[in-house]
Protein backbone atom coordinates (compact mmCIF):
# COMPACT_ATOMS: atom_id res chain seq x y z
CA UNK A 1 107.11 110.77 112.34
CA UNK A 2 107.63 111.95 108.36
CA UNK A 3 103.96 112.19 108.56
CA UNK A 4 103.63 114.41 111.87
CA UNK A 5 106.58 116.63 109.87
CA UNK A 6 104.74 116.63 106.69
CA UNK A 7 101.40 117.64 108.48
CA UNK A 8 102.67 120.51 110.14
CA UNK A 9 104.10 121.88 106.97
CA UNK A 10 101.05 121.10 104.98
CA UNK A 11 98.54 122.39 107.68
CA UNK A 12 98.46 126.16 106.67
CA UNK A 13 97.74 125.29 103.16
CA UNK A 14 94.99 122.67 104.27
CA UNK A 15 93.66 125.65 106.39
CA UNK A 16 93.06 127.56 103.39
CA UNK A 17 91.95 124.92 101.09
CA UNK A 18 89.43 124.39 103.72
CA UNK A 19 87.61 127.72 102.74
CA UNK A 20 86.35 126.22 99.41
CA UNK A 21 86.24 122.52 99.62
CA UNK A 22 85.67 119.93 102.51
CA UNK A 23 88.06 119.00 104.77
CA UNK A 24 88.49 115.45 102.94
CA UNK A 25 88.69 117.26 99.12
CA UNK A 26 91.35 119.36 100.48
CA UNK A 27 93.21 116.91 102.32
CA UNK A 28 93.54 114.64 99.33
CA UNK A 29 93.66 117.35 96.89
CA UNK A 30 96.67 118.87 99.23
CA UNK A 31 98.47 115.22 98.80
CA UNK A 32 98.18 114.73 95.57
CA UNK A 33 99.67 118.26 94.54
CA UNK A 34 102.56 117.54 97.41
CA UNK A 35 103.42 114.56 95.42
CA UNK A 36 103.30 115.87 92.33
CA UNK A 37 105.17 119.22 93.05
CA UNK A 38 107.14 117.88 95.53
CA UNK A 39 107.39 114.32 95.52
CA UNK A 40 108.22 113.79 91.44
CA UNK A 41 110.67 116.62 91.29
CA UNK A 42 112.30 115.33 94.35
CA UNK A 43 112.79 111.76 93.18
CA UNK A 44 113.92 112.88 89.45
CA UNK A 45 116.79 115.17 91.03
CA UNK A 46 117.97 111.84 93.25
CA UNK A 47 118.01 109.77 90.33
CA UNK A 48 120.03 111.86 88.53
CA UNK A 49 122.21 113.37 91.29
CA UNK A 50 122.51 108.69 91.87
CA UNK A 51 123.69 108.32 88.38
CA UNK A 52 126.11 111.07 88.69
CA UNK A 53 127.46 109.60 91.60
CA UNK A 54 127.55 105.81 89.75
CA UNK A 55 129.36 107.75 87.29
CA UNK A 56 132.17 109.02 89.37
CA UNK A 57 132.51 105.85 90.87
CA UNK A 58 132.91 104.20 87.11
CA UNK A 59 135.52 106.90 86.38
CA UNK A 60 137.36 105.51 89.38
CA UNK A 61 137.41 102.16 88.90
CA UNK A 62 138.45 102.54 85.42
CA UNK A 63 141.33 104.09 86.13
CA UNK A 64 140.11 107.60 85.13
CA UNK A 65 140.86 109.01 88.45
CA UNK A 66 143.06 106.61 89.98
CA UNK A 67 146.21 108.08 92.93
CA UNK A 68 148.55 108.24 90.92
CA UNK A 69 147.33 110.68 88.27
CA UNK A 70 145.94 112.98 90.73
CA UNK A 71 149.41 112.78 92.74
CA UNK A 72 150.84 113.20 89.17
CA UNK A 73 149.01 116.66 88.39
CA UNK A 74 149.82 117.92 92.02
CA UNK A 75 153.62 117.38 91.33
CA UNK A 76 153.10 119.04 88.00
CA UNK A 77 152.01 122.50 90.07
CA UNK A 78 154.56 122.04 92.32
CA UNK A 79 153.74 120.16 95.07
CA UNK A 80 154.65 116.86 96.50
CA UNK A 81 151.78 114.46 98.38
CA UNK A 82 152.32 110.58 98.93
CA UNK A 83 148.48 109.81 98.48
CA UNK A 84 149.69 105.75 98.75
CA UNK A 85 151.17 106.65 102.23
CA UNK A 86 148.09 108.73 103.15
CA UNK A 87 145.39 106.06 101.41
CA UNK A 88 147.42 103.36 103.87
CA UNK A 89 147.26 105.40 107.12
CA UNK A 90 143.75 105.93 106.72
CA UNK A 91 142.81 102.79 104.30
CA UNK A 92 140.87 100.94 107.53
CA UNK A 93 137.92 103.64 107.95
CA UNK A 94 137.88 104.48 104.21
CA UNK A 95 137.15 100.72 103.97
CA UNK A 96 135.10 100.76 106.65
CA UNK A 97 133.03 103.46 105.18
CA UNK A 98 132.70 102.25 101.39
CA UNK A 99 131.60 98.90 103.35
CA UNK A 100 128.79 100.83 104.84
CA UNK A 101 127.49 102.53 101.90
CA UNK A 102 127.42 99.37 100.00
CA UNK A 103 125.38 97.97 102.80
CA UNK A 104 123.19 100.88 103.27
CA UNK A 105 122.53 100.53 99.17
CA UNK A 106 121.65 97.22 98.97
CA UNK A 107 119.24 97.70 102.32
CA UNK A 108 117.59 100.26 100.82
CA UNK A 109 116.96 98.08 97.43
CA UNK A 110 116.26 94.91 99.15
CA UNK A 111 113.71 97.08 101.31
CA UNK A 112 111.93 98.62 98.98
CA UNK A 113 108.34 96.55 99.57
CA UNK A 114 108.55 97.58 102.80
CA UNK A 115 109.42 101.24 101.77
CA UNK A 116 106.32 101.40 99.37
CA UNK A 117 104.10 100.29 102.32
CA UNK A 118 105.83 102.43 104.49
CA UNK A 119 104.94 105.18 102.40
CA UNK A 120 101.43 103.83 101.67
CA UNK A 121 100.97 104.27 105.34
CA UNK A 122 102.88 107.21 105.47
CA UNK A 123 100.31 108.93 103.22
CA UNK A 124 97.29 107.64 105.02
CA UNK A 125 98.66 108.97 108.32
CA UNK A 126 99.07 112.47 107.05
CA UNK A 127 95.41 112.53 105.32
CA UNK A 128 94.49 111.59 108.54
CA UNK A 129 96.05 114.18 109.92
CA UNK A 130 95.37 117.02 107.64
CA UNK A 131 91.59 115.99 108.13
CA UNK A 132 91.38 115.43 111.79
CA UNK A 133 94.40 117.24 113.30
CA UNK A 134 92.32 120.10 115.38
CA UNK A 135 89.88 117.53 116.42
CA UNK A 136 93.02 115.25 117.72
CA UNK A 137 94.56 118.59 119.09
CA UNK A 138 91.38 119.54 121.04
CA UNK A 139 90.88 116.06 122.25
CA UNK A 140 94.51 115.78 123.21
CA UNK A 141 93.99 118.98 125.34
CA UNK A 142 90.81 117.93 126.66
CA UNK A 143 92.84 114.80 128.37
CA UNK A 144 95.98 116.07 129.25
CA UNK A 145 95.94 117.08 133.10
CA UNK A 146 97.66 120.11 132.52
CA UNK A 147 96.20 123.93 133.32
CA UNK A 148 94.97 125.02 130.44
CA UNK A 149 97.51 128.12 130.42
CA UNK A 150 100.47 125.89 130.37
CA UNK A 151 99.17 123.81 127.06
CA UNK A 152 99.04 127.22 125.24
CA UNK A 153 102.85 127.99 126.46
CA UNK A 154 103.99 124.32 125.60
CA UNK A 155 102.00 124.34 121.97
CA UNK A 156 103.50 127.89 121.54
CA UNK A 157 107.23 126.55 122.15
CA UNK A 158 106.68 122.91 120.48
CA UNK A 159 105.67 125.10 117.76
CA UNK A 160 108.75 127.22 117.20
CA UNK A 161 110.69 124.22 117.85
CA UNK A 162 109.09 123.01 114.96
CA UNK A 163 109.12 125.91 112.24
CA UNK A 164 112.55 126.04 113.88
CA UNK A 165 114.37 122.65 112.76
CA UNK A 166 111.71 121.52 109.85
CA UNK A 167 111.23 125.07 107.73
CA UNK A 168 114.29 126.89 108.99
CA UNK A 169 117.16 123.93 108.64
CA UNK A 170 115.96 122.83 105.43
CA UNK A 171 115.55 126.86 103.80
CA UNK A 172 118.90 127.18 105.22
CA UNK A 173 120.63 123.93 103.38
CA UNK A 174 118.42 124.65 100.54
CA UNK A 175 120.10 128.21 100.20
CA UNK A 176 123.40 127.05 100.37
CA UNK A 177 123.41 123.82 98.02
CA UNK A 178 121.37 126.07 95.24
CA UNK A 179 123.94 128.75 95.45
CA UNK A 180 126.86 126.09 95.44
CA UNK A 181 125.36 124.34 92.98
CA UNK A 182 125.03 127.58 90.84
CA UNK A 183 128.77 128.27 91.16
CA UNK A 184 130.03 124.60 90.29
CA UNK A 185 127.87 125.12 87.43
CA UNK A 186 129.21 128.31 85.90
CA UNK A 187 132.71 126.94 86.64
CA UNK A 188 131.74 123.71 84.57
CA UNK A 189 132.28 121.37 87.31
CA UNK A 190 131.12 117.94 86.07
CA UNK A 191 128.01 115.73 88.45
CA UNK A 192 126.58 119.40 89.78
CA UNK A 193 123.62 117.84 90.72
CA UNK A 194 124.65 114.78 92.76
CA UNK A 195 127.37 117.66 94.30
CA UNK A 196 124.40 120.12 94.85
CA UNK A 197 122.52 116.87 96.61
CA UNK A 198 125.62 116.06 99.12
CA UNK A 199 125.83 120.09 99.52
CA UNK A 200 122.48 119.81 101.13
CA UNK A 201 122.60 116.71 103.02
CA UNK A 202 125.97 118.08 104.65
CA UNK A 203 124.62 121.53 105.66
CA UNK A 204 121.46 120.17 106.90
CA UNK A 205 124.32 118.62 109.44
CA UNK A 206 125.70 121.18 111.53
CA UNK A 207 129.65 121.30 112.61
CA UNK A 208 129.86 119.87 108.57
CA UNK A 209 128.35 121.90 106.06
CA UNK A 210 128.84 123.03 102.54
CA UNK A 211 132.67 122.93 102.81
CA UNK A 212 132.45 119.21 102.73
CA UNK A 213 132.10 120.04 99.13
CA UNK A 214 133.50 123.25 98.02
CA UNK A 215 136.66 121.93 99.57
CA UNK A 216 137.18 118.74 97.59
CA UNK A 217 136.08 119.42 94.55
CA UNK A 218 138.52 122.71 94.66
CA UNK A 219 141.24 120.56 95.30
CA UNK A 220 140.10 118.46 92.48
CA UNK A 221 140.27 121.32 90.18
CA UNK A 222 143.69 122.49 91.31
CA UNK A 223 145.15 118.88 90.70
CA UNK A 224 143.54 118.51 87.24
CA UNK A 225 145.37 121.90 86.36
CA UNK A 226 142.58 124.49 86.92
CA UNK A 227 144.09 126.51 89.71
CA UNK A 228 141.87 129.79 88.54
CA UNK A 229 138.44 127.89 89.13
CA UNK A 230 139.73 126.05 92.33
CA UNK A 231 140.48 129.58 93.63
CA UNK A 232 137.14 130.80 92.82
CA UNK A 233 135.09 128.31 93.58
CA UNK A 234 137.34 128.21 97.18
CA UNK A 235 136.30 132.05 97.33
CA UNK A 236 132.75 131.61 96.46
CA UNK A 237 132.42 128.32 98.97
CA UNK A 238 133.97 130.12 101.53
CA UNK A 239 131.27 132.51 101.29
CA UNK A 240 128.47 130.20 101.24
CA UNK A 241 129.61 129.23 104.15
CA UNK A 242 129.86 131.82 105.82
CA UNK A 243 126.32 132.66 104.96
CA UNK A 244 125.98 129.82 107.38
CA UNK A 245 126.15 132.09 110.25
CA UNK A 246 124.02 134.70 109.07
CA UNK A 247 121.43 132.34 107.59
CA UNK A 248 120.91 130.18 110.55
CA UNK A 249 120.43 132.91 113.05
CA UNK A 250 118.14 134.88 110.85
CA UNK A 251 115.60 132.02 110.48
CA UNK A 252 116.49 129.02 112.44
CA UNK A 253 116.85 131.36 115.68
CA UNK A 254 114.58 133.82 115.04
CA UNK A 255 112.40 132.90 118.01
CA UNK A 256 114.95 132.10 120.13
CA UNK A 257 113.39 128.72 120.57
CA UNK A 258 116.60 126.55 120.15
CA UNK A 259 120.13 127.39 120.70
CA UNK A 260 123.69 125.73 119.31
CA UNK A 261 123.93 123.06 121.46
CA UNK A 262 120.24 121.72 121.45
CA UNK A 263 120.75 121.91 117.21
CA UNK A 264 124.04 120.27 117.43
CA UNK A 265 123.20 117.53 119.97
CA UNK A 266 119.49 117.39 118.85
CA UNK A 267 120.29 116.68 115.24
CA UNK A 268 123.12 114.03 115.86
CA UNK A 269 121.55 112.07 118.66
CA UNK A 270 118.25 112.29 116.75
CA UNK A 271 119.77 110.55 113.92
CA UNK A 272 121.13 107.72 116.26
CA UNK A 273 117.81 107.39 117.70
CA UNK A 274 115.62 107.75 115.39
CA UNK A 275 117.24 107.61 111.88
CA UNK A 276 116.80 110.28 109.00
CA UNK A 277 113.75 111.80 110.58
CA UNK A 278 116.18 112.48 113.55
CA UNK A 279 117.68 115.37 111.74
CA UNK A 280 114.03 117.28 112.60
CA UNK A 281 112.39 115.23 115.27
CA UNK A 282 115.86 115.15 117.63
CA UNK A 283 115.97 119.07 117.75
CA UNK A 284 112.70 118.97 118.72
CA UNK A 285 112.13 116.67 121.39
CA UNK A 286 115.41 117.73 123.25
CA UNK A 287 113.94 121.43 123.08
CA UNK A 288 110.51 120.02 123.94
CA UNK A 289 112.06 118.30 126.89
CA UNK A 290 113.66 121.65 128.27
CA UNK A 291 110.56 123.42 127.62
CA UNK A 292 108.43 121.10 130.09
CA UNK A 293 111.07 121.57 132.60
CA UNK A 294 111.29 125.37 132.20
CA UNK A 295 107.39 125.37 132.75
CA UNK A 296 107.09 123.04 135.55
CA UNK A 297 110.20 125.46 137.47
CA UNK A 298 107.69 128.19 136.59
CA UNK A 299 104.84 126.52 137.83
CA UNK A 300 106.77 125.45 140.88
CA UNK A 301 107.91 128.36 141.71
CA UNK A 302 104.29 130.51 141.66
CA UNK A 303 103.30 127.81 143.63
CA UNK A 304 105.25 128.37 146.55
CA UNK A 305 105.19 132.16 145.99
CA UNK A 306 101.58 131.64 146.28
């Protein structure tokens, strides 16, 4: 599946390759730029934004950042919290939760073999692709028994669906977690880059978002005794979020190819299904699934007009 998504990203740019070199020269030549403008950066700014977060958790077991100094600094500015009372009402799913990411840590560093040869294969899938793909796509449509007419509709909606949730979900989190990221930085906000990371996993989720961050960390900064940066950066968050329903409409539904509840449900029972790659494939098959059914009632219904 990360190969399908990576192919139909990549395919324009093969396309054009394609004018000067052969179809295999531009299919490797178009990997082995994607990994080094792509792939490199990307796994630098995870290793840092890791070490970050190692960091913060080191600060808290030290002591550095324990309950009672935050509750501490939030009674200096006036206010009273029990975070004791509140850590033992909710102390069972907290638990719960640091259990999993433990778990999910050490099963992504015991798996790693199996990750490099799932990227091996991975890579060889979408050469494969990037070579092939319009022979496979004219062979697909050559066996399908399906009027002709109604494989141009269904590529022409499995193709917004695509641009929709692949390009236009990830521009969108992109947007927001560089201009969060920006503002934590100019306020000096220590770990901006693991904070800038969670910005964009969380607004790639809808119903979450950037305000999974913007509204911690201004806490933070209002309990450590900066209440003129935790007001901006709550000003400035609440705007990037905001942006959220501008941003999304302007490029995710441009084509009017999904709507609210086929992102929301997509994306969350794609990721139960299917994993990570559920955040793009789950939007699409669920609009890919209404768009057979909206062709075969239109089908249908010339039929009996007919």
């Amino acid at each position: 599946m990360l190969a399908i998504v990576l192919a139909y990203v990549l395919v324009p740019v093969q396309q054009r390759l394609e004018r000067y070199l052969s179809s295999t020269m531009a299919a490797i030549t178009l990997i082995v730029i994607s990994i080094v403008v792509i792939l490199v950066p990307v796994a630098y700014i995870l290793t840092i934004a890791i070490q970050q977060g190692l960091g913060l958790l080191t600060v808290i077991q030290d002591g550095e950042l324990s309950l009672d100094i935050i509750e501490n600094r939030i009674e200096n500015i006036g206010y009273v919290i029990d975070l004791d009372l509140l850590y033992a009402t909710y102390q069972e799913p907290i638990a719960t939760g640091l259990q999993r990411l433990a778990t999910g840590a050490l099963t992504v560093i015991s798996g790693l073999p199996g990750l490099l040869i799932g990227l091996t294969v991975t890579m060889f899938v979408l050469f494969t692709l990037l070579r092939d793909g319009e022979q496979f796509l004219s062979w697909l449509q050559a066996v399908v028994p399906v009027s002709e007419h109604v494989q141009r509709e269904l590529l022409r909606e499995l193709d917004a669906l695509m641009w929709a949730s692949v390009i236009g979900n990830v521009a969108v989190a992109a947007i927001q977690a560089v201009l969060l990221g920006i503002g934590l930085a100019l306020l000096g906000v220590p770990g901006v880059v693991f904070l800038t990371v969670a910005t964009f996993i969380l607004t790639l989720l809808p119903l979450v978002g950037a305000f999974g961050v913007w509204i911690p960390v201004s806490l933070y900064l209002l309990a450590i005794g900066r209440p003129t940066a935790a007001v901006l950066l709550f000003v400035f968050g609440s705007l990037v979020s905001v942006s959220d329903f501008y941003l999304r409409p302007a490029i995710i539904n441009r084509s009017g190819a999904l709507n609210v509840a086929i992102i929301v449900v997509g994306i969350f029972g794609g990721i139960v299904l299917f994993g990570a790659m559920g955040l793009f494939v789950g939007p699409v098959v669920l609009g890919g699934a209404k768009a057979v059914l909206d062709l075969f009632a239109q089908e249908r219904a010339e039929s009996s007009s007919s």
